[in-house]
Protein backbone atom coordinates (compact mmCIF):
# COMPACT_ATOMS: atom_id res chain seq x y z
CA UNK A 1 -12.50 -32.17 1.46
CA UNK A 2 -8.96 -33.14 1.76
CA UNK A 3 -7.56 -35.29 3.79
CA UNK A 4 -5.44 -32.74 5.74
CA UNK A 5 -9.08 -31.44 6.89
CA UNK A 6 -10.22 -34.51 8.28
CA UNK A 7 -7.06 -35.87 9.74
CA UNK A 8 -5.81 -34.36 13.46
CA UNK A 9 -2.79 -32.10 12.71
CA UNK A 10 0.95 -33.76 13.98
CA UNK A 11 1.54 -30.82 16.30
CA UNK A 12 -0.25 -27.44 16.65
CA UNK A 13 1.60 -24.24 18.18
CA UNK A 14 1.55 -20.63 18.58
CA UNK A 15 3.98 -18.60 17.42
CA UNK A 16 4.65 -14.83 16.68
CA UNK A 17 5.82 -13.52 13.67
CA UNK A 18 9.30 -12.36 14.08
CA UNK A 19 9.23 -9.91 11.05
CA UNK A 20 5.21 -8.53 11.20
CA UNK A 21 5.11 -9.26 15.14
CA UNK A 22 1.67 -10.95 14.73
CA UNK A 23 0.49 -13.68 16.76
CA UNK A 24 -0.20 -16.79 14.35
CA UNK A 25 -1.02 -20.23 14.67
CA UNK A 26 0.97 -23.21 13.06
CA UNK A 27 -0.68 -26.56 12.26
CA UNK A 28 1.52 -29.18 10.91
CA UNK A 29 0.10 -31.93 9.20
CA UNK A 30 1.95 -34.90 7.09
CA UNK A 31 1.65 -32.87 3.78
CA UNK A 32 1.66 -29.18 4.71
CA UNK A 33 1.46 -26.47 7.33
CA UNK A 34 -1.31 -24.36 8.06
CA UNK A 35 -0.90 -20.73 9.34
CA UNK A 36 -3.69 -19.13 11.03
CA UNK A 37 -4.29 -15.30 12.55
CA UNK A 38 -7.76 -14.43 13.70
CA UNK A 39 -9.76 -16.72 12.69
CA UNK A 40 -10.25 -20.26 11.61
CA UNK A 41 -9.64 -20.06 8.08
CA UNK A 42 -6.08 -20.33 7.83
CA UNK A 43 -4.17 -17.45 6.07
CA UNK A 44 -1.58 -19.48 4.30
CA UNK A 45 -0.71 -22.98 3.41
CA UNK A 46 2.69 -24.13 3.54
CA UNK A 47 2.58 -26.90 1.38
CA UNK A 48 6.09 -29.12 2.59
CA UNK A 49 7.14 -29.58 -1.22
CA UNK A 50 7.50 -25.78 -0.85
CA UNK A 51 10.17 -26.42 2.55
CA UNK A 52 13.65 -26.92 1.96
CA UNK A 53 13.89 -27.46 5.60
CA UNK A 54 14.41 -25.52 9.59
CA UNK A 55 16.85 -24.19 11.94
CA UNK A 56 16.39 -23.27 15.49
CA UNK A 57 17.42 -20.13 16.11
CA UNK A 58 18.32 -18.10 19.52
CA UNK A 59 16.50 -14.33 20.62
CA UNK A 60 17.96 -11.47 19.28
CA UNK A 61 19.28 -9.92 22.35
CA UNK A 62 20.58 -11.59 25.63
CA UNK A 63 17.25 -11.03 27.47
CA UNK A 64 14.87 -12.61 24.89
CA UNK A 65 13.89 -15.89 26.22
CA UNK A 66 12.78 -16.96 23.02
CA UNK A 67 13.45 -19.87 20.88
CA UNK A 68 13.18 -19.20 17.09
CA UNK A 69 12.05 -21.81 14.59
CA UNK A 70 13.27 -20.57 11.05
CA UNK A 71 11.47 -21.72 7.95
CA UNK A 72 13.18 -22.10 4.49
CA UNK A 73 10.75 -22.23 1.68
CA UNK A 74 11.23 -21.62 -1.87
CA UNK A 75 7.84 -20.77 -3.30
CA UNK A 76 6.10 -19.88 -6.82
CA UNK A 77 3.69 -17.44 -7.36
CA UNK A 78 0.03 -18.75 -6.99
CA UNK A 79 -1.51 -17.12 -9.48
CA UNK A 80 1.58 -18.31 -11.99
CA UNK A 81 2.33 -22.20 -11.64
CA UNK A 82 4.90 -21.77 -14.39
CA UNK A 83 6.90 -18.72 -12.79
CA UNK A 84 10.42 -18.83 -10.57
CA UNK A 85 10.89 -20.13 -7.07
CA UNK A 86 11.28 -17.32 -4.64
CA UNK A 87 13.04 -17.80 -1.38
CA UNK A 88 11.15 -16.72 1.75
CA UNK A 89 12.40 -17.42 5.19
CA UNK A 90 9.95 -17.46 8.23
CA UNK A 91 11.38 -16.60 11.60
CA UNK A 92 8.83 -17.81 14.17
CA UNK A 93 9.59 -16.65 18.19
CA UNK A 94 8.07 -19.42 20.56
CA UNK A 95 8.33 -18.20 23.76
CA UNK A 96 5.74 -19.82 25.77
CA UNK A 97 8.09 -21.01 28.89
CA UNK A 98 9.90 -18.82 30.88
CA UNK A 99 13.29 -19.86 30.17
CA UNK A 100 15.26 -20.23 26.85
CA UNK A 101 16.13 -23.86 27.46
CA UNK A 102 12.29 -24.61 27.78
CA UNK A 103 10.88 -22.75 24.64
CA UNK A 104 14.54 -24.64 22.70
CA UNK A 105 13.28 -28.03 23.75
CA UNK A 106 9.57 -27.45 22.64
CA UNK A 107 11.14 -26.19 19.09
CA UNK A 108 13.49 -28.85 18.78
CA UNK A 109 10.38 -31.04 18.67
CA UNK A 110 8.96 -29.07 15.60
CA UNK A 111 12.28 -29.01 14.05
CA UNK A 112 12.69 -32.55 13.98
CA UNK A 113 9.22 -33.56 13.35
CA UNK A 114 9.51 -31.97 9.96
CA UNK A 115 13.45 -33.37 9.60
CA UNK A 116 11.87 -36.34 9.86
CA UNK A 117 8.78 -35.80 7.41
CA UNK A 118 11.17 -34.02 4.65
CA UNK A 119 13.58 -37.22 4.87
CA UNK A 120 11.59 -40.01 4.58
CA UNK A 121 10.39 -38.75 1.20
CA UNK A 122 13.81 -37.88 0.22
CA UNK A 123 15.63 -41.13 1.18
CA UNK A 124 12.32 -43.20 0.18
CA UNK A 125 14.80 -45.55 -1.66
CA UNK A 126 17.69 -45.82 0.90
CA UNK A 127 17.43 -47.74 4.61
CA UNK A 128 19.96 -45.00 6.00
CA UNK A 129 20.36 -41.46 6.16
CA UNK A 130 23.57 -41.36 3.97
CA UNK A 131 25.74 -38.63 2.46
CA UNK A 132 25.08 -37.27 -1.06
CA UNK A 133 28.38 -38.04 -3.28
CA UNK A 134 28.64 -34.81 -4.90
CA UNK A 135 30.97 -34.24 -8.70
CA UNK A 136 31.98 -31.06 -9.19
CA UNK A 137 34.12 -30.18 -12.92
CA UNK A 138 35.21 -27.24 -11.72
CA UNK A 139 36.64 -26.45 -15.43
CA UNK A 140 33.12 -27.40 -17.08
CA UNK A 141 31.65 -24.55 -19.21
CA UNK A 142 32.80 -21.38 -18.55
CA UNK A 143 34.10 -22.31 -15.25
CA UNK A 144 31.49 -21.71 -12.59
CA UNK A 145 30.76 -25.30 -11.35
CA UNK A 146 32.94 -24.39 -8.70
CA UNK A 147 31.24 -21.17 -7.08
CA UNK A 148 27.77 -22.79 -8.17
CA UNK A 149 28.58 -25.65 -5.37
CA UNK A 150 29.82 -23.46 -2.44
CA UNK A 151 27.14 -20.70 -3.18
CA UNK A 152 24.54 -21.89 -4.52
CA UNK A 153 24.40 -25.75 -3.49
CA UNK A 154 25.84 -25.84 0.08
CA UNK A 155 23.36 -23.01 1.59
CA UNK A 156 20.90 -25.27 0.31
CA UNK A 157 22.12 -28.26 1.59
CA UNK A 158 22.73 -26.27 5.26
CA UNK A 159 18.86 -25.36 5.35
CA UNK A 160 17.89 -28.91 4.50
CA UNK A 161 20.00 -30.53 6.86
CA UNK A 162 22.00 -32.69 4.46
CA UNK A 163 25.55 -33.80 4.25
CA UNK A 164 27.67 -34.59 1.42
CA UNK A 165 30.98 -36.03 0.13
CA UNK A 166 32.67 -33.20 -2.42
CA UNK A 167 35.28 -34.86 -5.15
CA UNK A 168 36.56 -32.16 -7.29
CA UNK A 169 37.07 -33.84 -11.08
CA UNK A 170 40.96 -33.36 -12.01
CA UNK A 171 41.04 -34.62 -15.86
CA UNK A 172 38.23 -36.72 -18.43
CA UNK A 173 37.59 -39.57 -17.31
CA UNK A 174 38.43 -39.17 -13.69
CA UNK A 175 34.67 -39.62 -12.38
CA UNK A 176 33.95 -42.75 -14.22
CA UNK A 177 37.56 -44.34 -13.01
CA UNK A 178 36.60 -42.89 -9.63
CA UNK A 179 32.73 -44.58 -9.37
CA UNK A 180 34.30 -47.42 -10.92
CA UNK A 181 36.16 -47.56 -7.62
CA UNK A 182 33.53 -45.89 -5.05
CA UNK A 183 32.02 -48.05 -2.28
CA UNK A 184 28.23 -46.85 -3.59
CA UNK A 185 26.63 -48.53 -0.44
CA UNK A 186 28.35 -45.36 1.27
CA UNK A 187 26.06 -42.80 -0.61
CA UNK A 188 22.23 -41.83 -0.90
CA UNK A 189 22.74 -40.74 -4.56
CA UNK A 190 25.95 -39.23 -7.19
CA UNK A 191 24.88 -35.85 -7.84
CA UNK A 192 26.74 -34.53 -10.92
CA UNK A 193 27.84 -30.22 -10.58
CA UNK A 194 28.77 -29.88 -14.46
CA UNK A 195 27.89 -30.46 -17.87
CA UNK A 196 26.02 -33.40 -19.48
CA UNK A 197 29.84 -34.78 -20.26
CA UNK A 198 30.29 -36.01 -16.78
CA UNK A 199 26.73 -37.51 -16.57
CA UNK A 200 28.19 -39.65 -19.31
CA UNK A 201 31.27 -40.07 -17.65
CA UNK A 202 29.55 -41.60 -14.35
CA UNK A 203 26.36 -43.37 -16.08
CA UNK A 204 29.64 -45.43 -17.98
CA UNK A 205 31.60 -45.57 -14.98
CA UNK A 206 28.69 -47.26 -12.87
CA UNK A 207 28.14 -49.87 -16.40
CA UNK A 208 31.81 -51.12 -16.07
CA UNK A 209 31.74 -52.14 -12.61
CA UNK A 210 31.42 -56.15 -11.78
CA UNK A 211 28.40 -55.39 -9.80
CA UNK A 212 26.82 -52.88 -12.57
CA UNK A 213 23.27 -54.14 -12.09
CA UNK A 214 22.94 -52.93 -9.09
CA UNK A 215 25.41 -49.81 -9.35
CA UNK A 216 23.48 -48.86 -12.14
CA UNK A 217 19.98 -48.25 -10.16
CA UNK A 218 22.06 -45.83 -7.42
CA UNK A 219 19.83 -42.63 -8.21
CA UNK A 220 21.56 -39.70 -10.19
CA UNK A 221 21.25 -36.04 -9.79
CA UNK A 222 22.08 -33.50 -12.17
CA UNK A 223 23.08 -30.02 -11.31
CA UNK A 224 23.44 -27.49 -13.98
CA UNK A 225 27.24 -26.37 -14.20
CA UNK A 226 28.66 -26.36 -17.84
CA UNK A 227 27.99 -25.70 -21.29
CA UNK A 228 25.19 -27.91 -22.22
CA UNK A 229 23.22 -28.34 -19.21
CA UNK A 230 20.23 -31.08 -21.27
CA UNK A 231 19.73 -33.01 -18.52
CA UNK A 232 18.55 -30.54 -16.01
CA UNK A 233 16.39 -29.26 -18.58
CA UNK A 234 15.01 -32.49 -19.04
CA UNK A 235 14.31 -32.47 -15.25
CA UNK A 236 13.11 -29.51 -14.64
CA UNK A 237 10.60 -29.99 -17.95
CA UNK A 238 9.24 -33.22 -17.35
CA UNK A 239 8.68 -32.00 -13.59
CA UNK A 240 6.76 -28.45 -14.75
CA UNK A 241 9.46 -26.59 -13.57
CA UNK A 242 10.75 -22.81 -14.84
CA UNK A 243 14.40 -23.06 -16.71
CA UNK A 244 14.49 -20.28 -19.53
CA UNK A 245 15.09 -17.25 -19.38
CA UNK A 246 17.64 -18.03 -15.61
CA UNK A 247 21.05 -17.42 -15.24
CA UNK A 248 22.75 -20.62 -14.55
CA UNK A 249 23.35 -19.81 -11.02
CA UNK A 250 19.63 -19.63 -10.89
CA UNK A 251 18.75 -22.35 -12.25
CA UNK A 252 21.28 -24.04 -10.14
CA UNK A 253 19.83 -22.75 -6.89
CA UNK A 254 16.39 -24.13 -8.03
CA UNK A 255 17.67 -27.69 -9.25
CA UNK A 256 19.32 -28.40 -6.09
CA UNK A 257 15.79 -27.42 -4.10
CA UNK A 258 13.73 -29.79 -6.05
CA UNK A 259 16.85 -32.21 -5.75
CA UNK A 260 16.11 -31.69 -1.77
CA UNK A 261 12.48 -33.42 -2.90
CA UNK A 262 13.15 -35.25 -5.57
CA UNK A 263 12.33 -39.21 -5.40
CA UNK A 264 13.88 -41.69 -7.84
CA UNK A 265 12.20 -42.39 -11.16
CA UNK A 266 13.33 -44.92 -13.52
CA UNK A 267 15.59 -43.91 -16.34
CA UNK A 268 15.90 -45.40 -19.50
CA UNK A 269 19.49 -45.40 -20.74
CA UNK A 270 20.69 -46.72 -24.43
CA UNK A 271 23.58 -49.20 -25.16
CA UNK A 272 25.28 -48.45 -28.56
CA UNK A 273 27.91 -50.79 -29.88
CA UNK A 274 30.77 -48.61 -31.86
CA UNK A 275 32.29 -49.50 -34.78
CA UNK A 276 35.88 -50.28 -33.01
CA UNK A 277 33.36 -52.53 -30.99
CA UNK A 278 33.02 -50.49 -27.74
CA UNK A 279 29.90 -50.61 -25.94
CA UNK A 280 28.69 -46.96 -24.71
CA UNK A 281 26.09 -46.84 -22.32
CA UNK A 282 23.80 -43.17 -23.15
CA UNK A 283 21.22 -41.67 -21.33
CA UNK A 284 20.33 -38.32 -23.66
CA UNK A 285 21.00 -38.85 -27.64
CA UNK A 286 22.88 -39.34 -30.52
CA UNK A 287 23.62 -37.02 -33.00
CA UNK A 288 24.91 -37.16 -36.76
CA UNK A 289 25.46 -34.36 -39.62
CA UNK A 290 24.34 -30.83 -38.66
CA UNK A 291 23.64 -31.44 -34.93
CA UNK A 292 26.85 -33.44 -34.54
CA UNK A 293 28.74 -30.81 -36.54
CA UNK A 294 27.29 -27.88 -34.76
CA UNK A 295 27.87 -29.73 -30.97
CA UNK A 296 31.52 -30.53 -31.60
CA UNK A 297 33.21 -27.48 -33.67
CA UNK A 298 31.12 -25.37 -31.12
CA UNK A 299 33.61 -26.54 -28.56
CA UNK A 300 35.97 -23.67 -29.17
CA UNK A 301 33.16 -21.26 -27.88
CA UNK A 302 32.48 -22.97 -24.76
CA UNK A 303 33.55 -19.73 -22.86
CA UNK A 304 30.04 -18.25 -24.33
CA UNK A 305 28.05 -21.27 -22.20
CA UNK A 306 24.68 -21.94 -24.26
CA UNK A 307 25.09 -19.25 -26.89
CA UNK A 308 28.08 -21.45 -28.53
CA UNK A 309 25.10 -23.87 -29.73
CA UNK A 310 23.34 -20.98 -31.36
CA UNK A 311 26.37 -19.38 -32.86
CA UNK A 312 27.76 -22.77 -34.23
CA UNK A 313 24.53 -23.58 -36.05
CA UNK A 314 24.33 -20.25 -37.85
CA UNK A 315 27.72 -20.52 -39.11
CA UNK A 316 27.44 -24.50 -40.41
CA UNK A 317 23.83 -23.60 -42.00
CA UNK A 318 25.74 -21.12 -44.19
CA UNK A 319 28.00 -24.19 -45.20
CA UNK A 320 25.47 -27.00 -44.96
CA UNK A 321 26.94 -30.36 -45.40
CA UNK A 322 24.84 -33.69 -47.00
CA UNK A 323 25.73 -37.38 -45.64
CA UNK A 324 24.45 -40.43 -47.16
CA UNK A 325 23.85 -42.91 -44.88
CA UNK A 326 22.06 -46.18 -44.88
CA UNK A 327 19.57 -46.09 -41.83
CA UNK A 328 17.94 -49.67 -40.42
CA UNK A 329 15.81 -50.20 -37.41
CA UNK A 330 13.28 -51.86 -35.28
CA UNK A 331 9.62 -49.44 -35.06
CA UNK A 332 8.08 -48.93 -32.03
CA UNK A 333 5.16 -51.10 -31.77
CA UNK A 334 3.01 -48.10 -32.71
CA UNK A 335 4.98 -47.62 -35.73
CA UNK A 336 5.15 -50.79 -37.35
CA UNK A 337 3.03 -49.11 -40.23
CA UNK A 338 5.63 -46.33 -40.38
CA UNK A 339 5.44 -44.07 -43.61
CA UNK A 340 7.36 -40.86 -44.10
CA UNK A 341 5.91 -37.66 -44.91
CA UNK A 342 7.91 -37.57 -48.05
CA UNK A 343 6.83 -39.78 -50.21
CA UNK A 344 10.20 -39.98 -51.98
CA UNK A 345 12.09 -41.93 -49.06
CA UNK A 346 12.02 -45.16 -49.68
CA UNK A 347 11.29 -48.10 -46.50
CA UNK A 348 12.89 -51.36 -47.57
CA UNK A 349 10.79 -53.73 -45.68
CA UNK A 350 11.53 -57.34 -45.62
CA UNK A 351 8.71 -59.55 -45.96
CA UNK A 352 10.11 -62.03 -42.99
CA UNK A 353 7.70 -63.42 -39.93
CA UNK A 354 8.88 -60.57 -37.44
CA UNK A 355 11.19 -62.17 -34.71
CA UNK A 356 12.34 -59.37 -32.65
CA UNK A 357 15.05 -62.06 -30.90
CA UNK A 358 16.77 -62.65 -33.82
CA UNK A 359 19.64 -61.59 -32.90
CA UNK A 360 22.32 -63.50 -35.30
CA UNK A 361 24.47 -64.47 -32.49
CA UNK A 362 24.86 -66.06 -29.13
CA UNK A 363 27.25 -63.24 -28.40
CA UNK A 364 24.92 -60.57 -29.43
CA UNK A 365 21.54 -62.34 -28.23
CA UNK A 366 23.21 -62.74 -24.84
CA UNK A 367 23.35 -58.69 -24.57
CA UNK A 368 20.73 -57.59 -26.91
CA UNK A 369 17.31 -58.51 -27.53
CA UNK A 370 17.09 -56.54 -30.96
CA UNK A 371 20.96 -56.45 -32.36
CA UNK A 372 22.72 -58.70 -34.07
CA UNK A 373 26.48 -58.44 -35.27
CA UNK A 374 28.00 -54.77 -36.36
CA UNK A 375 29.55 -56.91 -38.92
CA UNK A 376 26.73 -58.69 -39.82
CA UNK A 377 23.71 -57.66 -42.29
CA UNK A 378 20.57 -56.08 -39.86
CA UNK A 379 17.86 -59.10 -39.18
CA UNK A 380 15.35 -59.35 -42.01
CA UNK A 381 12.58 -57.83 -39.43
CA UNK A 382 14.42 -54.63 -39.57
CA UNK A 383 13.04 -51.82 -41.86
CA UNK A 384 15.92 -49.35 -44.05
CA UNK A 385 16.21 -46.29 -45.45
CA UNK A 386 18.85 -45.00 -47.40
CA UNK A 387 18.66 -41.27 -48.19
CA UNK A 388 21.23 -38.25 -48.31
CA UNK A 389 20.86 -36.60 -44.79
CA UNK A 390 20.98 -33.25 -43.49
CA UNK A 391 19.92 -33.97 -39.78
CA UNK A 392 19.90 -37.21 -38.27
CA UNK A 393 19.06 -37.13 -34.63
CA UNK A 394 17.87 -39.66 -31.82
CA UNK A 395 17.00 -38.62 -28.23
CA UNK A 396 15.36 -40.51 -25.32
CA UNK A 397 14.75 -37.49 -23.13
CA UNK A 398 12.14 -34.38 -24.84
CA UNK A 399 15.16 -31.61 -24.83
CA UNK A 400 19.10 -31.73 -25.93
CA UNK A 401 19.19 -28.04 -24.77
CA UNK A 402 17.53 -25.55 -22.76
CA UNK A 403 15.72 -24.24 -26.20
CA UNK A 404 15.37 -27.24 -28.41
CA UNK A 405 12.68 -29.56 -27.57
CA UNK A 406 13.66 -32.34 -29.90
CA UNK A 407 11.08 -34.85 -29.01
CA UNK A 408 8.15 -33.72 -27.10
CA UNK A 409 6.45 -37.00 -26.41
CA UNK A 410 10.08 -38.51 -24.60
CA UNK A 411 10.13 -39.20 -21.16
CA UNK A 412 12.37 -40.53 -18.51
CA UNK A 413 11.36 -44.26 -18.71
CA UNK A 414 8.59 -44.18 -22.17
CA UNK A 415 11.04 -47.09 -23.92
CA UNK A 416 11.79 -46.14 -26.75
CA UNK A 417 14.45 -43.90 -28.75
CA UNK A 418 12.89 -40.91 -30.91
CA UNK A 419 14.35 -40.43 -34.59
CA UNK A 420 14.29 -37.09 -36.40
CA UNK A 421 15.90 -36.66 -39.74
CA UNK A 422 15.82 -34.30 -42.64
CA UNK A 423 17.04 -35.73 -46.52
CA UNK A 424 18.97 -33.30 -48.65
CA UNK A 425 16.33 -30.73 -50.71
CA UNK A 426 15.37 -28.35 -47.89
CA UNK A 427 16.95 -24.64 -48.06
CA UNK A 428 18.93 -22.81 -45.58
CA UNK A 429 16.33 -20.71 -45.19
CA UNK A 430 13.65 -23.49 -44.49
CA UNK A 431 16.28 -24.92 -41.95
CA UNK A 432 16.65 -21.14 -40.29
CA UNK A 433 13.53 -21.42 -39.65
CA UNK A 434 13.05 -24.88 -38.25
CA UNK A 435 15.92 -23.99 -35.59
CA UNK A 436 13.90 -20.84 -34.80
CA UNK A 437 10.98 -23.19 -33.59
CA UNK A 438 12.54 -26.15 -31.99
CA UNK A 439 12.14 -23.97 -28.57
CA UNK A 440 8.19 -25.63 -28.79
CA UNK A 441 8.45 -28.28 -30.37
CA UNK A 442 6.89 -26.78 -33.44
CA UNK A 443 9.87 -28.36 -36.03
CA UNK A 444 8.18 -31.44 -35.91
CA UNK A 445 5.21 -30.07 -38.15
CA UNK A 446 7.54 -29.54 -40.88
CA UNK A 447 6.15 -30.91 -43.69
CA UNK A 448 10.07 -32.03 -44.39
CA UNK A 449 10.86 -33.10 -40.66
CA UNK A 450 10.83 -36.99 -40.55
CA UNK A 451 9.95 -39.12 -36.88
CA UNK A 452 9.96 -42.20 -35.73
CA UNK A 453 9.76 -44.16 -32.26
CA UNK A 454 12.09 -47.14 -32.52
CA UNK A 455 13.35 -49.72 -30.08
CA UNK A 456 16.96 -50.60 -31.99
CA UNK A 457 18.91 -48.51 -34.93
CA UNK A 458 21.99 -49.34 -37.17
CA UNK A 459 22.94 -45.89 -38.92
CA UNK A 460 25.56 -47.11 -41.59
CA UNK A 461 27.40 -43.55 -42.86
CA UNK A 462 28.73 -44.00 -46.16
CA UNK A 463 30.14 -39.65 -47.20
CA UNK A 464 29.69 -36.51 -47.89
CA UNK A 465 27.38 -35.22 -50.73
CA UNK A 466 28.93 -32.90 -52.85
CA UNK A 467 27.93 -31.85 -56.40
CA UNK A 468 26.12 -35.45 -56.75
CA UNK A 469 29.85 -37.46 -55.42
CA UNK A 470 30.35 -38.99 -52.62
CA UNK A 471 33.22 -38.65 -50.57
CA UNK A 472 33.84 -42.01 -48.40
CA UNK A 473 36.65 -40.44 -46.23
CA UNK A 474 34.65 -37.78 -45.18
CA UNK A 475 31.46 -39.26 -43.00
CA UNK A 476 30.91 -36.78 -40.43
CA UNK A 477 30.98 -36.74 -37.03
CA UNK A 478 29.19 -38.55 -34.74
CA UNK A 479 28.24 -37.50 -30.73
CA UNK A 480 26.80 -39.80 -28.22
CA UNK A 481 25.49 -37.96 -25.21
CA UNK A 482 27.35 -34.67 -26.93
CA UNK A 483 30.76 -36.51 -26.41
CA UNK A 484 32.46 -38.05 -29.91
CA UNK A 485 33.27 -41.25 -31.17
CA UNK A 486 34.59 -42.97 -33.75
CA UNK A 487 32.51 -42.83 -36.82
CA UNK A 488 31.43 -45.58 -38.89
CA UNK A 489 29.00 -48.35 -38.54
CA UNK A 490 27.02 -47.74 -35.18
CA UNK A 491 24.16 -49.62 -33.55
CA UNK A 492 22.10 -48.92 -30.47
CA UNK A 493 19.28 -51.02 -28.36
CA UNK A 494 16.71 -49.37 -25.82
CA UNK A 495 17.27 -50.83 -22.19
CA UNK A 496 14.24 -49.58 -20.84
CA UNK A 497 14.28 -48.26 -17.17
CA UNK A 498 18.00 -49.40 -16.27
CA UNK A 499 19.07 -46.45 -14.40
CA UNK A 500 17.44 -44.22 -12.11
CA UNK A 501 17.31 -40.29 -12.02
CA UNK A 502 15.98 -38.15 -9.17
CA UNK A 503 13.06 -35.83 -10.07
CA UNK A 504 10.57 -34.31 -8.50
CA UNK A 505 7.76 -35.24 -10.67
CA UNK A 506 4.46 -33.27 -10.36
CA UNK A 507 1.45 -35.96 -10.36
């Protein structure tokens, strides 16, 4: 027995059916509503994660009497937890008083009462009712960020009763100079209407303010609007939400819904130290050799939206390119007996007491539990491996696109960063075929497919592989969060939980 059965229901009305013109019965209670005909087994059950909100609504012509409670729910199938949200409005005529003005004031009580039930879960983390702060790149992708906001996102918005503050991005950079600036205290959350560039942007803005520890936790929204759209995925994923097979508009629409019942979770971002020195705060990967290659001369093809990732990987498989590198890190506690699959990949493994502080520097230990210097040799607790690479790849989130599940065991907050690599010796073929089955997750049963959690990396890239050379002033590319930087010596640390991202998370 639940505890919606045992508990009195918050307010209990009868209403008719504006579209079927039955008489029904309405039940709220803290969790759902309960719809009942003839009998006492109800016929339906609203459940309010279902409820994007209500409107009152006036009779239809000047002598109906009636005030109208209007219902906006975006519901799955039933029988089909996995399939699409469909919209469904209910239009509910109260019209127990004789006058309009008394049936309005016996609705506005229902319309409030679940205003005020849908809010406090949504503004769980905030003392006010405040304004969203919504980022729109109106130029991200193929251009749509715009028209996603105004007609997908603001209907939305209407039916939940929610009110935002719209800043149009003008150039790069602009949102992380702008939250930089941005009196935070003013806003419920930053919702992002774009790619996963301007995540970056604003997750690096919020890191450079004086008061970054506390900017940092102000909870971030994603809404899918450009080219790579990872984060949203990642959302709608961990949350056992439907986003394949939609149109981005689609998806969109559905993103912003659960947004309307999302709560905060915590997010764990990574802080890499660049080889000109830079720290970059990332909340989604880091990507070197194919990947890298495939994310960056893809650009050209952003016009094509997700198909520019597919496209690009086809064409640099045909012209594969090998990087040595020399790879270091700390293993995740339940890796410490790390072994490859390959046998052939050497682990240099110091024989030091392991001191995860040792850090090699005031500087360093000051910002860093696990790094020490760029310029300095790794600690002696650190294992290496120094191979010829195909793929090198480290996420913190389970997908880097809508159909490439990269790490399957990744979640918002699990604290740690996930490594996949490939060495040199598997055909174009074999790696045709691994792309074809990242969608599941399945590339990580490759018997050539390397993985390890770790809590700190150094990736030192050294050149390109060609007919058994190396060529030092060629050593690839390298993305953080799909946005380049400078390659060369680059270093990264865990900082577990630091941010916070709004889900809805399904218990």
């Amino acid at each position: 027995m639940t505890s919606a059965e045992i508990e009195s229901p918050l307010m209990s009305d009868h209403f008719i059916n504006y579209k079927s013109k039955t008489k029904i019965k309405l039940e709220l209670y803290a969790n759902l509503i309960r719809f009942y005909a003839k009998n006492s087994i109800p016929d339906f059950i609203l459940n309010l994660n279902d409820l994007a909100g209500s409107s009152i609504g006036k009779g239809h012509n000047k002598d109906d009497t009636s005030s109208y409670l209007i219902l906006y729910t975006y519901i799955k199938n039933p029988n089909n937890p996995s399939s699409k949200r469909k919209r469904i409005t209910y239009e509910l005529s109260y019209s127990q008083y004789s006058t309009y003005e008394q049936n309005l004031i016996h609705v506005s009580k229902w319309h409030s009462q679940l205003d005020n039930i849908l809010k406090k879960r949504l503004y769980s983390h905030s003392d006010k009712l405040k304004p969203f702060l919504v980022l729109v790149n109106p130029n991200a992708g193929s251009g749509k960020a715009k028209n996603i906001y105004f007609e997908r996102v603001c209907p939305i918005f209407s039916e939940a009763n929610l009110s935002d503050v719209l800043v149009f991005t003008q150039q790069q950079n602009f949102a992380r100079e702008y939250v930089k600036e941005a009196k935070l205290d003013d806003f419920a959350a930053i919702l992002v209407i774009s790619g996963d560039g301007l995540m970056h942007e604003v997750i690096n803005g919020l890191m450079e303010r004086k008061d970054w520890p506390t900017a940092i936790k102000t909870p971030l929204g994603h809404i899918p609007g450009g080219s790579a759209n990872a984060l949203s995925c990642c959302v709608a994923y961990l949350s056992k939400e439907v986003f394949k097979g939609m149109s981005i508009e689609s998806f969109a629409a559905q993103t912003c819904f659960n947004l309307t019942k999302s709560l905060a979770n915590p997010l764990d971002l990574v802080a890499f130290e660049l080889s000109d020195r830079r720290i970059v705060h990332s909340f989604l990967s880091f990507e070197w050799a194919i990947i890298a290659d495939v994310d960056l001369e893809s650009e050209k093809y952003r016009f094509l939206g997700g198909m520019r990732f597919a496209l690009g990987a086809v064409k640099r498989i045909i012209n594969l390119r090998v990087y040595r590198g020399r790879f270091s890190f700390v293993p995740a506690d339940d890796y410490l007996d790390y072994e490859p699959k390959d046998s052939s990949i050497k682990i240099n493994r110091q024989k030091s007491p392991i001191d995860f502080n040792d850090g090699g520097s005031e500087e360093m230990e000051s910002k860093f539990k696990h790094l020490s210097p760029l310029d300095k040799p790794v600690p002696n607790n650190w294992l290496t491996i120094e191979e010829d690479f195909v793929l090198f790849l480290v996420t913190y989130l389970p997908l880097i696109s809508s159909d490439f599940l990269a790490s399957p065991q990744a979640t918002f907050n699990d604290g740690h960063m996930h490594v996949i690599f490939i060495k040199q010796g598997i055909t174009k073929t074999e790696l045709l075929k691994l792309f074809a089955n990242t969608e599941n997750g399945d590339h990580l049963k490759h018997h050539l497919v390397e993985y390890v959690k770790v809590k700190a990396f150094r990736l030192e890239p050294i050149g390109l592989v060609s007919n058994g050379q190396v060529d030092t002033s060629n050593r690839g590319i390298m993305m953080v969060d799909g946005e380049s930087v400078p390659t060369g010596p680059i270093q990264a640390e865990i900082m577990p939980s630091l941010g916070n991202i709004l889900a809805n998370l399904k218990e």
